[in-house]
C-alpha atoms as a PDB file:
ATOM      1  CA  UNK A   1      84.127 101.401  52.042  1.00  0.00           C
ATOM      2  CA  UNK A   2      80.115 101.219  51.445  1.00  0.00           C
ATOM      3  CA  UNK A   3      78.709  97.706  51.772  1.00  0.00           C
ATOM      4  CA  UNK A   4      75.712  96.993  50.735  1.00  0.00           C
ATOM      5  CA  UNK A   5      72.966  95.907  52.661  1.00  0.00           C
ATOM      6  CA  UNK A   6      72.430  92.451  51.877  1.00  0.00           C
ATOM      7  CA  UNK A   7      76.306  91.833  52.565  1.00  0.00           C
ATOM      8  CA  UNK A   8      75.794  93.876  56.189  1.00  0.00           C
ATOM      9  CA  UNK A   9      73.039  91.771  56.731  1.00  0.00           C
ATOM     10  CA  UNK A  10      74.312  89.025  56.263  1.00  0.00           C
ATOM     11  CA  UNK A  11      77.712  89.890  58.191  1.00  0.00           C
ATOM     12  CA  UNK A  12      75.390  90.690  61.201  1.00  0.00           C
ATOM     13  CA  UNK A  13      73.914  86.834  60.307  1.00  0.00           C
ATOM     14  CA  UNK A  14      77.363  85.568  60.648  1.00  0.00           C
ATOM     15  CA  UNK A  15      78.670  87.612  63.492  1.00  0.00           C
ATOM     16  CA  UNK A  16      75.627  86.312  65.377  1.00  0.00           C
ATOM     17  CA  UNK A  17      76.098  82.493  64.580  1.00  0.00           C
ATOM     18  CA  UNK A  18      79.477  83.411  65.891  1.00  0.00           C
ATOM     19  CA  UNK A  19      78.509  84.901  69.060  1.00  0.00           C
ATOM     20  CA  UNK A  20      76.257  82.177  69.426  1.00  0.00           C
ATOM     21  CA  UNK A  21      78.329  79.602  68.730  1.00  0.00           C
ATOM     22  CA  UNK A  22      80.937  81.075  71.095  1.00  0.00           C
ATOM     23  CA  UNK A  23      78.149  80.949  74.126  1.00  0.00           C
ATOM     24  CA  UNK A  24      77.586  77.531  73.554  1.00  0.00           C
ATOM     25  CA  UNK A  25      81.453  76.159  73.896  1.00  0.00           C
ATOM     26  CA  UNK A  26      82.169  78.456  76.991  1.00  0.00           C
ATOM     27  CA  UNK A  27      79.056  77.271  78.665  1.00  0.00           C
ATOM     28  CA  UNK A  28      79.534  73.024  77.887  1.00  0.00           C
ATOM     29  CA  UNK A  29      76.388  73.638  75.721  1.00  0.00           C
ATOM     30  CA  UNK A  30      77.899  72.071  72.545  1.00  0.00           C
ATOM     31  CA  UNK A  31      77.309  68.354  72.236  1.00  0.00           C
ATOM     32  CA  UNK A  32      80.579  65.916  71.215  1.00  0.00           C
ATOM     33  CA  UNK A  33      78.400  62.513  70.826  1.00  0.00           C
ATOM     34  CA  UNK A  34      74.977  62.099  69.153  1.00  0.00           C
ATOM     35  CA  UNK A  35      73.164  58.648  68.624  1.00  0.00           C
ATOM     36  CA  UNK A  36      70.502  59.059  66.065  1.00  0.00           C
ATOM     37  CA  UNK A  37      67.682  56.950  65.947  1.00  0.00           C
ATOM     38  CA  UNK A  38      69.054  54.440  63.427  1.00  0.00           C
ATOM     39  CA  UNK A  39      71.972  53.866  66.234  1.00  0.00           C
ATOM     40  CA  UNK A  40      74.563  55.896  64.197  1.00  0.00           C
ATOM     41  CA  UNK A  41      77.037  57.677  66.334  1.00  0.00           C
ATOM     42  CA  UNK A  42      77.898  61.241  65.447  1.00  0.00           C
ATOM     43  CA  UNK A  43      81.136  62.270  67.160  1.00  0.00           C
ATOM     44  CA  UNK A  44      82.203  66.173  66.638  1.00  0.00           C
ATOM     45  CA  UNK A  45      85.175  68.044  68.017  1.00  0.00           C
ATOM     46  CA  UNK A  46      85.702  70.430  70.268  1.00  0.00           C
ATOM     47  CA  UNK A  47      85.806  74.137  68.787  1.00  0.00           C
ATOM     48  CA  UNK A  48      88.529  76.233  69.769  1.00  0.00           C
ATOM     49  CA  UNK A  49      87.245  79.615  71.926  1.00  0.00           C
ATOM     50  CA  UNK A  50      89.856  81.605  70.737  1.00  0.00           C
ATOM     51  CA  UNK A  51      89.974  80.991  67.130  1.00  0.00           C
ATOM     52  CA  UNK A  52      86.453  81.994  67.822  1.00  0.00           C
ATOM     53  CA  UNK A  53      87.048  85.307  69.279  1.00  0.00           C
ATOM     54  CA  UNK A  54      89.108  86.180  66.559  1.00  0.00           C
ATOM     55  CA  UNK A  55      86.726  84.946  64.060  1.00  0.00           C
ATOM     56  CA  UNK A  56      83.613  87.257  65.873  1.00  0.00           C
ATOM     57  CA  UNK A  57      86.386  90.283  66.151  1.00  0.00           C
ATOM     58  CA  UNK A  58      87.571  89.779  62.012  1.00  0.00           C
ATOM     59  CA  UNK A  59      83.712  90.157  60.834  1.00  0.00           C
ATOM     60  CA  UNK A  60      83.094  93.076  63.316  1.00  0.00           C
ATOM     61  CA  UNK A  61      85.870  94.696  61.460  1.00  0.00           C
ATOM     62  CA  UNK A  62      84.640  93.849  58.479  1.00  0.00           C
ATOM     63  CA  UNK A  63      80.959  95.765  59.701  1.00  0.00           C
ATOM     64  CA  UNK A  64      83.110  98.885  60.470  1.00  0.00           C
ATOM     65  CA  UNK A  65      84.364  99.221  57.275  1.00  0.00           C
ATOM     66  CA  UNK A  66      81.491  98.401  55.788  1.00  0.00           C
ATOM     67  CA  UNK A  67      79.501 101.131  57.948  1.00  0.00           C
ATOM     68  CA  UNK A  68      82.053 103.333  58.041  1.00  0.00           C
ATOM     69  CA  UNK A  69      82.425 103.224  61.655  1.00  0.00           C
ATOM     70  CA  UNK A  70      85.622 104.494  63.850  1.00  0.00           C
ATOM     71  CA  UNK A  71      84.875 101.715  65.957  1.00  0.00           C
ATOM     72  CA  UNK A  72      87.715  99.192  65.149  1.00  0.00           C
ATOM     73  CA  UNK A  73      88.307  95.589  66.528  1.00  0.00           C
ATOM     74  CA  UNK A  74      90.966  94.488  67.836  1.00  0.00           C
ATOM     75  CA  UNK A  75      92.132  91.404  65.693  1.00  0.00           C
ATOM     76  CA  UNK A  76      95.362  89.289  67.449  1.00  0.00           C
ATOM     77  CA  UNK A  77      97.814  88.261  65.632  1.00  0.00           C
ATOM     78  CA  UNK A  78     100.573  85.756  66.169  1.00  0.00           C
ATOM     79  CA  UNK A  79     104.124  87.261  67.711  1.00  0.00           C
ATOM     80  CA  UNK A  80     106.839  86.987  65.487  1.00  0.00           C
ATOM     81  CA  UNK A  81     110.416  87.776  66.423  1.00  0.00           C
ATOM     82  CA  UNK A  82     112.849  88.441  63.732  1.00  0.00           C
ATOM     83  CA  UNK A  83     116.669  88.404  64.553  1.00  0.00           C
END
């Protein structure tokens, strides 16, 4: 499947925000509490690293269909035992 280049563009956009994103949680970079200047308090929550990870492996897959690659990512998926 041939993408075209806007949409691989702006895959590599996303995957990068991702990545980026990702860097930020594992290091304690991302901030839970802002004040703003008018004394308005901003609370966020915390992201979850893994839902990340699958996120930044789901648009590389996306990529290497798009390119054509053989290079495929490894997406996890839930266990699910049927009896």
């Amino acid at each position: 499947m041939n993408c075209s280049p806007e949409k691989i563009a702006a895959l590599n956009a996303d995957l990068e925000a991702a990545r980026a994103g990702y860097r930020r949680i594992i290091r304690g970079e991302a901030p839970k509490v802002m004040v703003d200047q008018s004394g308005e308090r901003l609370e966020f929550f915390a992201a979850d690293p893994r839902k990340l990870q699958t996120l930044i492996a789901e648009i590389e897959l996306q990529i290497a269909e798009c390119t054509g690659s053989s290079t495929l990512a490894f997406v996890p998926r839930p266990l699910r035992f049927n009896f």
